[in-house]
Protein backbone atom coordinates (compact mmCIF):
# COMPACT_ATOMS: atom_id res chain seq x y z
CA UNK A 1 70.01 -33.78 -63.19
CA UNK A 2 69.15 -30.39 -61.35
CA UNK A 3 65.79 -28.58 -62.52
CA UNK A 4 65.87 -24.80 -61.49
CA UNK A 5 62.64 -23.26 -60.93
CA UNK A 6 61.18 -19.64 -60.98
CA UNK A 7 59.64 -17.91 -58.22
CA UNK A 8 56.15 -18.36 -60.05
CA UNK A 9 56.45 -22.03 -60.30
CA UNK A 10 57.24 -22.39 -56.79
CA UNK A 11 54.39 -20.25 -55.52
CA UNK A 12 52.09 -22.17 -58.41
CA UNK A 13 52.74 -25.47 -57.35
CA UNK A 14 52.78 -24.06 -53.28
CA UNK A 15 49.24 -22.64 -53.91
CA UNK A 16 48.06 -25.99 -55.48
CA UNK A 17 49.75 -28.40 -52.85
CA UNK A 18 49.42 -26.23 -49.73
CA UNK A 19 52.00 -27.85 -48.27
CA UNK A 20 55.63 -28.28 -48.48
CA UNK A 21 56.13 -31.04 -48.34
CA UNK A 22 53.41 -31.93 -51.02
CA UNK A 23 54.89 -29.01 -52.90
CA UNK A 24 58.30 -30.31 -52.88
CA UNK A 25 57.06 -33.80 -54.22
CA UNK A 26 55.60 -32.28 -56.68
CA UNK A 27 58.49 -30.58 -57.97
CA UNK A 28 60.85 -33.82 -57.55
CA UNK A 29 63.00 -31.81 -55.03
CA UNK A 30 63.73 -32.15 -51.26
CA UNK A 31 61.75 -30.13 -48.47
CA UNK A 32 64.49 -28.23 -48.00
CA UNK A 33 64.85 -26.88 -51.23
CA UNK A 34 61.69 -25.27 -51.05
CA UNK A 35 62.79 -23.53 -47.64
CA UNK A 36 65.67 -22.22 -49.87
CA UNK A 37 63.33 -20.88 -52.27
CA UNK A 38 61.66 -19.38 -49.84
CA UNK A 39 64.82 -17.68 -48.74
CA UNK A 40 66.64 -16.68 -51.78
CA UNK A 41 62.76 -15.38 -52.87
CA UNK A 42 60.95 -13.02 -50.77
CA UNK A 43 58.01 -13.47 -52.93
CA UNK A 44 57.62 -17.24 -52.64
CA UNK A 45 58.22 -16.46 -48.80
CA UNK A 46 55.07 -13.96 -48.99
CA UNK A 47 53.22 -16.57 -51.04
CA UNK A 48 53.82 -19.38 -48.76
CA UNK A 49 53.20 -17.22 -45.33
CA UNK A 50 49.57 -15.62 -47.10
CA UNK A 51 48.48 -19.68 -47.70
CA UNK A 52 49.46 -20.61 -44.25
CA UNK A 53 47.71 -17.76 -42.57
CA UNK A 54 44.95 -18.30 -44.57
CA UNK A 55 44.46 -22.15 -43.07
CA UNK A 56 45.05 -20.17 -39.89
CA UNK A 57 41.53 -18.52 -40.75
CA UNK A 58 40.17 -21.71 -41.85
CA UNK A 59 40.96 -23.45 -38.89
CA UNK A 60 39.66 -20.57 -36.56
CA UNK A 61 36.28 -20.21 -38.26
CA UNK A 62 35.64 -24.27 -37.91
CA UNK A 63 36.29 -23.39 -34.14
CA UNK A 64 34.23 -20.70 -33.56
CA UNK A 65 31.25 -22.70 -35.38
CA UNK A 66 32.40 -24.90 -32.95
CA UNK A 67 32.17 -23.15 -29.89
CA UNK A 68 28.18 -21.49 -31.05
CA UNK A 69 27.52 -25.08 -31.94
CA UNK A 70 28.05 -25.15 -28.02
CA UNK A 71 30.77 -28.25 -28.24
CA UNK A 72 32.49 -28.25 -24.92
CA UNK A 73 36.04 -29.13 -26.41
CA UNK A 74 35.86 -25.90 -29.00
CA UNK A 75 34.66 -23.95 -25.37
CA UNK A 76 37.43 -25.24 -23.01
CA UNK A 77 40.06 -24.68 -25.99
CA UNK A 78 38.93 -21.48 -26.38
CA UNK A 79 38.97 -20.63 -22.47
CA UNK A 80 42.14 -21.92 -22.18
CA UNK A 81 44.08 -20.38 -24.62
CA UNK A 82 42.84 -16.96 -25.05
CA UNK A 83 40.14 -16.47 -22.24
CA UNK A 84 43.43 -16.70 -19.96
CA UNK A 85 43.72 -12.91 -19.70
CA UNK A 86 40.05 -13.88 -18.05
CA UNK A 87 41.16 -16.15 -15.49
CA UNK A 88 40.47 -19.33 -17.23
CA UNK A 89 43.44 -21.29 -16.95
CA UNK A 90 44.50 -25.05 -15.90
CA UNK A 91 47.77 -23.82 -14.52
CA UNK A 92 48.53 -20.19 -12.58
CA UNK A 93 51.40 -17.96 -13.99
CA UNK A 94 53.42 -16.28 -11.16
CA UNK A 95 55.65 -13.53 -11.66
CA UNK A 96 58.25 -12.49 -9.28
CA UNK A 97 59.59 -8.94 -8.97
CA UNK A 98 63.68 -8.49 -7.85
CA UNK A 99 64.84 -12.02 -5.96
CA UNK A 100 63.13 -14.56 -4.03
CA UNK A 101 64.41 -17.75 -2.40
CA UNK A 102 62.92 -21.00 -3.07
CA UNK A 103 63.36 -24.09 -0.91
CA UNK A 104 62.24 -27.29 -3.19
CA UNK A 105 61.82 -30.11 -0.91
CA UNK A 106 61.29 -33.91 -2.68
CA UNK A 107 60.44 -37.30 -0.43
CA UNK A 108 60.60 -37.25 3.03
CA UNK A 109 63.79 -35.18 4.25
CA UNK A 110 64.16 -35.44 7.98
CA UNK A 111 67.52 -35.64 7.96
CA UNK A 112 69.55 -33.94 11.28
CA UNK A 113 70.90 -31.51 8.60
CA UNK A 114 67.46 -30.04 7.45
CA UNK A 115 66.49 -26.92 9.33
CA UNK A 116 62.50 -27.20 8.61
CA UNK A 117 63.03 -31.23 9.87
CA UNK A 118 60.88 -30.57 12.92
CA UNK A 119 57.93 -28.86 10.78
CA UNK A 120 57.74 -32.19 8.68
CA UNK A 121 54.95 -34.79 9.28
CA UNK A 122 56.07 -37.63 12.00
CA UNK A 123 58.91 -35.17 13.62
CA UNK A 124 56.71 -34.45 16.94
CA UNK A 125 56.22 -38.34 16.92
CA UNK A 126 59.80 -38.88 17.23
CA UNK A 127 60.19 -40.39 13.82
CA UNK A 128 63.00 -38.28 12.00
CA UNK A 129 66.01 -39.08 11.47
């Protein structure tokens, strides 16, 4: 048996499940029925995109009580995700501009065939290949 829903039940049971998968429990249909409700309805796809950005807020007002509370984790989170423009980063970003070569060397290649063989540690000790 196939229960059709309106738009206003949808976003109803959305708003009260905040979730949808909850939401789709709720209703006794599949997730993915509720994505199609959110597709054939551009109101239940407002509906559901207004909850989710408001956990969004939620979420980023527990971490800035976080981060005056001075908790290192909510700090370093913070620093690392958008203090990057700042510098603070665990990895660097490089950009190129127009071509550059790049020679990846793994192990220990001292092959004969290798033209940077005699700049590799052990080649002025006679121990390449």
């Amino acid at each position: 048996m196939t229960t059709r829903y309106t738009a206003a039940q949808v976003i109803e049971a959305l708003k009260a499940h905040r979730g949808v998968y909850l939401t789709a429990k709720h209703l006794r249909v599949s997730p993915s029925t509720v994505y199609g409700y959110m597709r054939r309805w551009p109101t239940v796809k407002a509906a559901w995109q207004a909850l989710d950005g408001e956990v969004t807020d939620v979420a980023e007002a527990a971490l800035y009580r976080a981060i005056i509370a001075g908790e290192p984790w909510a700090v370093k989170f913070q620093l690392a995700t958008k203090g990057k423009d700042r510098g603070y980063t665990e990895r660097h970003e490089v950009e190129s501009v127009g071509v550059t070569e790049i020679q990846l060397t793994w192990g220990d290649d001292r092959r004969a065939d290798n033209p940077n063989a005699s700049a590799l540690p052990g080649a002025d000790r006679g121990e390449a290949e």
